[in-house]
Protein backbone atom coordinates (compact mmCIF):
# COMPACT_ATOMS: atom_id res chain seq x y z
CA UNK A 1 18.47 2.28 -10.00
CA UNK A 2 19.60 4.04 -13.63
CA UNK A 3 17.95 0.47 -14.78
CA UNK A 4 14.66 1.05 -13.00
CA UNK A 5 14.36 4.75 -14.48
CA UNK A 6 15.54 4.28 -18.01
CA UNK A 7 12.11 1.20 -17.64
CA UNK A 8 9.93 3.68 -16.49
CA UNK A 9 10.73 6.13 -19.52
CA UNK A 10 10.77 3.87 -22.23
CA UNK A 11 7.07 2.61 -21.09
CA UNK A 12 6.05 6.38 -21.17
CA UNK A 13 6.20 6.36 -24.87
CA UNK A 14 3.70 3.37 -25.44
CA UNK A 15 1.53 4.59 -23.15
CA UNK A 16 1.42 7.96 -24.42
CA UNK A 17 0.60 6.60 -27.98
CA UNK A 18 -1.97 4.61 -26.90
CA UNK A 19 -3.70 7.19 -24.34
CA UNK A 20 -3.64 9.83 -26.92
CA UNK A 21 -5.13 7.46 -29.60
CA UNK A 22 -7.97 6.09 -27.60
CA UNK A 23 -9.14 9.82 -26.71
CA UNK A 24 -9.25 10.72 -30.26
CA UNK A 25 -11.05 7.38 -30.71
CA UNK A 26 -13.54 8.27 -27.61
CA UNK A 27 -14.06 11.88 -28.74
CA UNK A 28 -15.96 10.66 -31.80
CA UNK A 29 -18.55 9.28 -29.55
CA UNK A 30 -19.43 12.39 -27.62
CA UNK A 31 -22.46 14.13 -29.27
CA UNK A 32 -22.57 17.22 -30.86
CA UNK A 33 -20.46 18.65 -33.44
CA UNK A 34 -17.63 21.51 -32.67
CA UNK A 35 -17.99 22.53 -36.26
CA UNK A 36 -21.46 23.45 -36.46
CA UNK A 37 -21.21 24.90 -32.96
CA UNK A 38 -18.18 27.43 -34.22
CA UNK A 39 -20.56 28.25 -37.12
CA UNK A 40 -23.28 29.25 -35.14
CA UNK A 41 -25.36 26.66 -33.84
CA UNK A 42 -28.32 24.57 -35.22
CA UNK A 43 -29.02 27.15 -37.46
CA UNK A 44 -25.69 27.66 -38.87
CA UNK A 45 -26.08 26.81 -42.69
CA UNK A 46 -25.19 23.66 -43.82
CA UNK A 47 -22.40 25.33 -46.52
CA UNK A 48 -20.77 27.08 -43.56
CA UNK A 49 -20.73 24.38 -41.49
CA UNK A 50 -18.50 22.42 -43.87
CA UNK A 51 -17.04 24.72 -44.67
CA UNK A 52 -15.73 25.25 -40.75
CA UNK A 53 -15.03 21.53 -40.51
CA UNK A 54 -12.93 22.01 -43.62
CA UNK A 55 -11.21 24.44 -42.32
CA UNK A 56 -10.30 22.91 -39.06
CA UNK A 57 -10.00 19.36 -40.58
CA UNK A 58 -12.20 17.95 -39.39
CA UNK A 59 -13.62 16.09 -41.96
CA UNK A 60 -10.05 14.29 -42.08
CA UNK A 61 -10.28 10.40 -41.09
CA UNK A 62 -9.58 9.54 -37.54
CA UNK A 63 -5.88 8.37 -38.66
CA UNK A 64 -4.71 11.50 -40.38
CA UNK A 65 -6.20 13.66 -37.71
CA UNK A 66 -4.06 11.90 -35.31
CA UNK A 67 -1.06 11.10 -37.50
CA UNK A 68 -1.02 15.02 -38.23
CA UNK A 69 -1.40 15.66 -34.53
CA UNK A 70 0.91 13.16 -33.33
CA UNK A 71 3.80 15.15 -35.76
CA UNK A 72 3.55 18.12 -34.34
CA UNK A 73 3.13 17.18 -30.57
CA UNK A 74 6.69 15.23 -31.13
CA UNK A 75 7.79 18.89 -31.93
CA UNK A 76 6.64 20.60 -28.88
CA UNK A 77 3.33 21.87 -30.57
CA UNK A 78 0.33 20.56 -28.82
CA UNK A 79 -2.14 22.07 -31.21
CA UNK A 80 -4.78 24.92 -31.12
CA UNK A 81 -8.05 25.32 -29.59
CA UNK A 82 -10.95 24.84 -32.15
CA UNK A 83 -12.83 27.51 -30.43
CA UNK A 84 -10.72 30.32 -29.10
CA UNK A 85 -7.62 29.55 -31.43
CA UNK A 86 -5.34 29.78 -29.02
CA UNK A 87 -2.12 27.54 -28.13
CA UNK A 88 -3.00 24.30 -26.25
CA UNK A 89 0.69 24.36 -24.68
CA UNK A 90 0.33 27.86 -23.73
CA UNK A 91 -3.12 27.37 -21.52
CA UNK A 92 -2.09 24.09 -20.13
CA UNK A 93 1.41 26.13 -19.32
CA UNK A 94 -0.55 28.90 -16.89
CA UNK A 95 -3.08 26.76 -15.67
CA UNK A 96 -1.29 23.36 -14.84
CA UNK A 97 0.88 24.94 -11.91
CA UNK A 98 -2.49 26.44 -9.94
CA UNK A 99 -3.35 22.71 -10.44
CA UNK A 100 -0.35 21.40 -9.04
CA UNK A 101 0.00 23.68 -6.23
CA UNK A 102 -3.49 22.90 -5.37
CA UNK A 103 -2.68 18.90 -5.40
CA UNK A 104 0.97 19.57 -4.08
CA UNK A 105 -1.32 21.51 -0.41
CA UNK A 106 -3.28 18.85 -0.23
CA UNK A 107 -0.40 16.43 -0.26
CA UNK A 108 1.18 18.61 2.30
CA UNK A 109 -2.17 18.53 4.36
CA UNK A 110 -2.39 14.83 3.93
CA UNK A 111 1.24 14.01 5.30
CA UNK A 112 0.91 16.56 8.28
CA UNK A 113 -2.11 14.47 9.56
CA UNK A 114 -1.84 11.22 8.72
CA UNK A 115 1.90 10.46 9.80
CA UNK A 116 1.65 11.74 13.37
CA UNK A 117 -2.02 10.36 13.40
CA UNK A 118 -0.41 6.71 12.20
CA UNK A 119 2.67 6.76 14.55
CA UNK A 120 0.63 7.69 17.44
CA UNK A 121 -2.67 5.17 16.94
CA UNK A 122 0.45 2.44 16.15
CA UNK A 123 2.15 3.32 19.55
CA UNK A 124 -0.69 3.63 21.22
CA UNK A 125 -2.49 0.21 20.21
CA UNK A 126 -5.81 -0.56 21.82
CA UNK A 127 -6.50 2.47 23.79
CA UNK A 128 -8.74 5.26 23.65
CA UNK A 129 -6.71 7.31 20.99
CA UNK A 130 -6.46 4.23 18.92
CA UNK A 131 -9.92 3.66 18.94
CA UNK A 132 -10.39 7.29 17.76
CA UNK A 133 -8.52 7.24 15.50
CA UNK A 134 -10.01 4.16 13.52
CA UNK A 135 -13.03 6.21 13.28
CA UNK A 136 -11.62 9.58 12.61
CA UNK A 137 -9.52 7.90 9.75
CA UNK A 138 -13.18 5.54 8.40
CA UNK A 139 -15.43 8.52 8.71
CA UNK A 140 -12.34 10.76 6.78
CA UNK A 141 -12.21 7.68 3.99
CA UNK A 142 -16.09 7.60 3.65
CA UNK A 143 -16.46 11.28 3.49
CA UNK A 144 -17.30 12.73 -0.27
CA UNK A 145 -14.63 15.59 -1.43
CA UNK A 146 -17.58 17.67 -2.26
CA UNK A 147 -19.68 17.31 1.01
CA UNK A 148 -16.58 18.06 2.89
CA UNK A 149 -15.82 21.46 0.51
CA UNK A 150 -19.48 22.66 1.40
CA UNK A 151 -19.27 21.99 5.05
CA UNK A 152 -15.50 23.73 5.30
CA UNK A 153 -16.95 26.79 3.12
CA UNK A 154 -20.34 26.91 5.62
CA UNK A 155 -18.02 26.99 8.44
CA UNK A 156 -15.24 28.57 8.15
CA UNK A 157 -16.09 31.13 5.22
CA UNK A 158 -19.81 31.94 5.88
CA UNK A 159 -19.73 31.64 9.37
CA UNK A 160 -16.30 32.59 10.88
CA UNK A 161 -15.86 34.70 7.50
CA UNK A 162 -12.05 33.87 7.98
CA UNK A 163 -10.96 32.50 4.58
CA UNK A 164 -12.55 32.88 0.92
CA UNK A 165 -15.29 31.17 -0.13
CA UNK A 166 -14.22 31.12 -3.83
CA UNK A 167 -11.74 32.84 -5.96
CA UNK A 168 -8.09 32.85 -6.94
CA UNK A 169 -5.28 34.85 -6.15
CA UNK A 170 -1.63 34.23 -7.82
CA UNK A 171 1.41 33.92 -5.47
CA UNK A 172 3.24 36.74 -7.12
CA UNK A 173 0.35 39.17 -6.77
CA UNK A 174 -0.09 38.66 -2.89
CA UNK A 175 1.35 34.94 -1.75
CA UNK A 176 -0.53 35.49 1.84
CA UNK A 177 -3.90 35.85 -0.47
CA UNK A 178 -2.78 32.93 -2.80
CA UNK A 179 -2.21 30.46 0.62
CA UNK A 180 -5.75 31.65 2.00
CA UNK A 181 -7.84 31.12 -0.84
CA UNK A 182 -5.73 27.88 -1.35
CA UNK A 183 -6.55 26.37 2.83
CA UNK A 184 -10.23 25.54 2.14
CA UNK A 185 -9.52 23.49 -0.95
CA UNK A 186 -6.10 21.39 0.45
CA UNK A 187 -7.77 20.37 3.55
CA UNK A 188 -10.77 19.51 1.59
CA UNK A 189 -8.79 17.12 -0.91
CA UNK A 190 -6.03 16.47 2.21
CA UNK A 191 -8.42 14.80 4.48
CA UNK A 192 -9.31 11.49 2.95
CA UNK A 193 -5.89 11.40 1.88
CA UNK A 194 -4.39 11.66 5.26
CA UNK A 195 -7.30 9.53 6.73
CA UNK A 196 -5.83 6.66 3.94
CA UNK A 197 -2.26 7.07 5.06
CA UNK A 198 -2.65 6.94 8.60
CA UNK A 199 -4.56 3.71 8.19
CA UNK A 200 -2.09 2.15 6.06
CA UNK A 201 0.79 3.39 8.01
CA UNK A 202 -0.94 2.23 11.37
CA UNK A 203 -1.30 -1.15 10.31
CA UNK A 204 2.63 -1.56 8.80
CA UNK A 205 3.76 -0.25 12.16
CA UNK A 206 2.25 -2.46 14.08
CA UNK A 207 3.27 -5.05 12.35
CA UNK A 208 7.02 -3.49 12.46
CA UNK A 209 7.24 -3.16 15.78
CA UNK A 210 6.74 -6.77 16.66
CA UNK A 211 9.86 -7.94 14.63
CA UNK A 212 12.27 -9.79 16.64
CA UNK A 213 15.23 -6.71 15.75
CA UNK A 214 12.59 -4.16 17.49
CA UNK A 215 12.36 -6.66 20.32
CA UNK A 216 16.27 -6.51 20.14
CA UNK A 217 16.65 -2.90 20.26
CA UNK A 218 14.57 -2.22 23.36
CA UNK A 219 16.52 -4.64 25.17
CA UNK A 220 19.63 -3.11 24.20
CA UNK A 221 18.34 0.16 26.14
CA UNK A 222 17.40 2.19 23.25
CA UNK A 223 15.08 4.58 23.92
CA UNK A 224 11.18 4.12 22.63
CA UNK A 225 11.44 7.29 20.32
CA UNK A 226 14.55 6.31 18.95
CA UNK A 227 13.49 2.73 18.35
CA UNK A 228 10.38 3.85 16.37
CA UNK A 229 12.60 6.85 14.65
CA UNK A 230 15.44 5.14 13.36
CA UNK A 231 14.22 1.00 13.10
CA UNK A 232 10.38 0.67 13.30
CA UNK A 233 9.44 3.88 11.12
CA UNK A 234 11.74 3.37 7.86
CA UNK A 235 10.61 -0.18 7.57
CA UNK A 236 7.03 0.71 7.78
CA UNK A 237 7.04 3.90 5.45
CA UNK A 238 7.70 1.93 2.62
CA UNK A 239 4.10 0.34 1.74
CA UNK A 240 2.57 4.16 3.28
CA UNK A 241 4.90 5.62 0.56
CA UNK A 242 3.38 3.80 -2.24
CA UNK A 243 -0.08 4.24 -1.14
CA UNK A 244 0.92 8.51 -0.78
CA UNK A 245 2.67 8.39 -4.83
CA UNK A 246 -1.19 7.06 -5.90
CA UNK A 247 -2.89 9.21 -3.85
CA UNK A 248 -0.71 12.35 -5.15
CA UNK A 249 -1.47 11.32 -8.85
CA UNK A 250 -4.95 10.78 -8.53
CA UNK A 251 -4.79 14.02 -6.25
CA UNK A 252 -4.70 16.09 -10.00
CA UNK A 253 -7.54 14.39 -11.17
CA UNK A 254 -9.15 15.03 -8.01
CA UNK A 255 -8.64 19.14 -7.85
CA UNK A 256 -11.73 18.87 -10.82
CA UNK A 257 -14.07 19.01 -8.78
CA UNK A 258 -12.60 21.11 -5.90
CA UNK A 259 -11.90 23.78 -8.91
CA UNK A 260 -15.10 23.95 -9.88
CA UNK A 261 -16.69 24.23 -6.25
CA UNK A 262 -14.12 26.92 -5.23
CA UNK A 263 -13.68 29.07 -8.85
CA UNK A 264 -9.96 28.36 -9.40
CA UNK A 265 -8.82 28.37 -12.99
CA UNK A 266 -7.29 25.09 -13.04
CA UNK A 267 -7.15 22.59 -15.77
CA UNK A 268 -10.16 21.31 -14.19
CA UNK A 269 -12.40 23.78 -15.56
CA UNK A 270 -10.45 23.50 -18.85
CA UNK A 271 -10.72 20.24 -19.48
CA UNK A 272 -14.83 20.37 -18.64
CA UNK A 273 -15.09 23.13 -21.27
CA UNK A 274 -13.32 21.27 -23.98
CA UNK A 275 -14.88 17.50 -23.38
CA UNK A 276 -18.71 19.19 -23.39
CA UNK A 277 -17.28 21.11 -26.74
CA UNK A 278 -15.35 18.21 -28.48
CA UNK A 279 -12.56 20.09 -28.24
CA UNK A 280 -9.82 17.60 -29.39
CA UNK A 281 -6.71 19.04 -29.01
CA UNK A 282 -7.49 20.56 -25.80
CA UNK A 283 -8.63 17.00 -24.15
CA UNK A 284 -5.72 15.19 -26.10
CA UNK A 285 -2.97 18.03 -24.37
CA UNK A 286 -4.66 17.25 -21.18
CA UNK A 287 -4.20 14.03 -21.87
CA UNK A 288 -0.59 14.01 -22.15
CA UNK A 289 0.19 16.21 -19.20
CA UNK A 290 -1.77 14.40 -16.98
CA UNK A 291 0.33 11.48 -18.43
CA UNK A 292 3.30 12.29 -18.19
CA UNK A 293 2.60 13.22 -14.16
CA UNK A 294 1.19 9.87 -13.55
CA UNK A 295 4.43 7.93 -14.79
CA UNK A 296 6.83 10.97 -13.09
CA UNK A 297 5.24 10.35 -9.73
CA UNK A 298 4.80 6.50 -9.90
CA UNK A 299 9.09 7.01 -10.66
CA UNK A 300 9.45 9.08 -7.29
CA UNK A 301 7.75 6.75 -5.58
CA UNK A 302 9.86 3.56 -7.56
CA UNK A 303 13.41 5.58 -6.53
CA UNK A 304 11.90 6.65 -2.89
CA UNK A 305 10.67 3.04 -2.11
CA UNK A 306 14.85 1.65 -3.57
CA UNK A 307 16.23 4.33 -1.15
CA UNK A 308 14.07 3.17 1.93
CA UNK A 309 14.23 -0.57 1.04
CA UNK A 310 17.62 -2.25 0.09
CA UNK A 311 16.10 -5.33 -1.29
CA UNK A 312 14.82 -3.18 -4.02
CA UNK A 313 18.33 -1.69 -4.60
CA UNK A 314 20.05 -5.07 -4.46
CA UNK A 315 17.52 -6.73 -7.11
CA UNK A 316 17.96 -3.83 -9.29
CA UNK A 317 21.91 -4.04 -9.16
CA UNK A 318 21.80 -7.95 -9.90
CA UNK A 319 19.78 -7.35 -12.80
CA UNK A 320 22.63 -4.71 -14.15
CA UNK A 321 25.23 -7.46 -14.30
């Protein structure tokens, strides 16, 4: 398993490099120019406008912008905004936990829903709640984020007028206000994701609980709950587990959207602001974070799926000696 990790890390490096470069390759095609924006816009002299894009380098090639970049983000230093001047580690520092917490809900949402809803459609094969539950879980798949934000904000914040429409509230301020201007958006972004996991996990079930050793173990007298508990269950989590470490990854990427419909200052908004502004070190310290969270949880999910599955353990041992 120390094999497995010490993999994972030492491909973080690469990939960083080469994620990194290519934005700083893509952010030359966007149009418009940060320097003559900072200067004043289309009428900004021409003098002042190089002599902004001087100041900020950015008249540098595309190599020594990066090389110069890549120095200082070894040390910790992300870089500074082009417009507001401000730290890039510093903004990404208070706005990447409202992001997390906001994927971390929905995560939350999406297990509470789609485990019981997979054990029980998997149990209950072929009858009525099975039957509902392969809709509930297409129609939860086929459902936009953003439809599904409107119609929980219609319902439950314009007509019941029991949770916030839009806003943000810190947990240290007032964590009851934080957790209900936080419901609207986990459900929203927890739905499909539980609707995917209780399909997944429906369909490795039933296919667990027709091995001969489940056959076994209800002859032997053990009781259904236990059977499905302690045999059927930890078998069958192991593909659902992969498919929930994607789905929490792309869950950051995700809250975008859902920050912008529901006014929480994210790194969704942030990142929007600084891609229409060719704001380079801003996207590139995005870039990294979002990065480095991709590999983490695809590791979780590599150590989780060794824990639940001792083939995986065993192959990673013989490869040790």
């Amino acid at each position: 398993m120390g094999t497995l990790i010490a993999r994972r890390l030492l491909v973080l490096v690469p990939l960083l490099l080469f994620v990194t470069f290519a934005v700083s390759l893509l952010v030359l095609l966007l149009p418009g120019d940060p320097a003559r924006e900072i200067a004043g816009g289309t009428r900004a002299p021409e003098a002042r406008v190089a002599e902004v894009r001087h100041q900020l380098h950015l008249d540098d090639g595309l190599f020594p912008r990066y090389g110069r970049w890549l120095a200082d983000a070894v040390q910790g230093d992300l870089g500074k905004s082009l417009f507001n001047g401000l730290p890039v580690a510093d903004d990404i520092g208070s706005r990447f936990p409202i992001t997390f917490s906001l994927a971390l809900g929905a995560a939350g949402v999406s297990l509470l829903i789609g485990v019981p809803l997979g054990i029980a459609t998997a149990v209950r094969r072929g009858s009525a709640l099975d039957r509902f539950g392969t809709v509930l879980s297409s129609f939860g798949i086929a459902m936009p984020d953003f439809w599904l934000a409107i119609l929980l904000v219609l319902v439950f914040a314009v007509s019941l007028g029991v949770l916030p429409a839009i806003g943000y509230t810190r947990f240290g301020d007032s964590p009851l206000e934080w957790a209900r201007h936080l419901v609207l958006p986990w459900f929203t972004l927890g739905l499909g994701g539980a609707a995917i996991l209780a399909r997944q996990l429906r369909s490795a079930l039933v296919d667990v609980l027709e091995q001969d050793y489940v056959r076994t173990a209800r002859a032997n007298g053990i009781r259904e709950r236990r059977v499905i508990a302690r045999y059927a269950l930890k078998n069958a989590a192991a593909p659902a587990l992969t498919i929930f470490g994607i789905q929490f990854a792309y869950l950051l990427g995700g809250t975008v959207i859902m920050e912008q419909i529901f006014s929480i200052p994210g790194m969704g908004s942030y990142v929007l602001t600084a891609v229409t502004r060719r704001d380079l070190p801003v996207i590139q310290g995005v870039v990294v974070v979002v990065a480095l969270t991709f590999v983490l949880c695809n590791l979780v999910v590599d150590v989780a799926y060794g824990l639940l599955n001792p083939k995986v353990r065993d192959l990673t041992a013989g490869s040790n000696r």
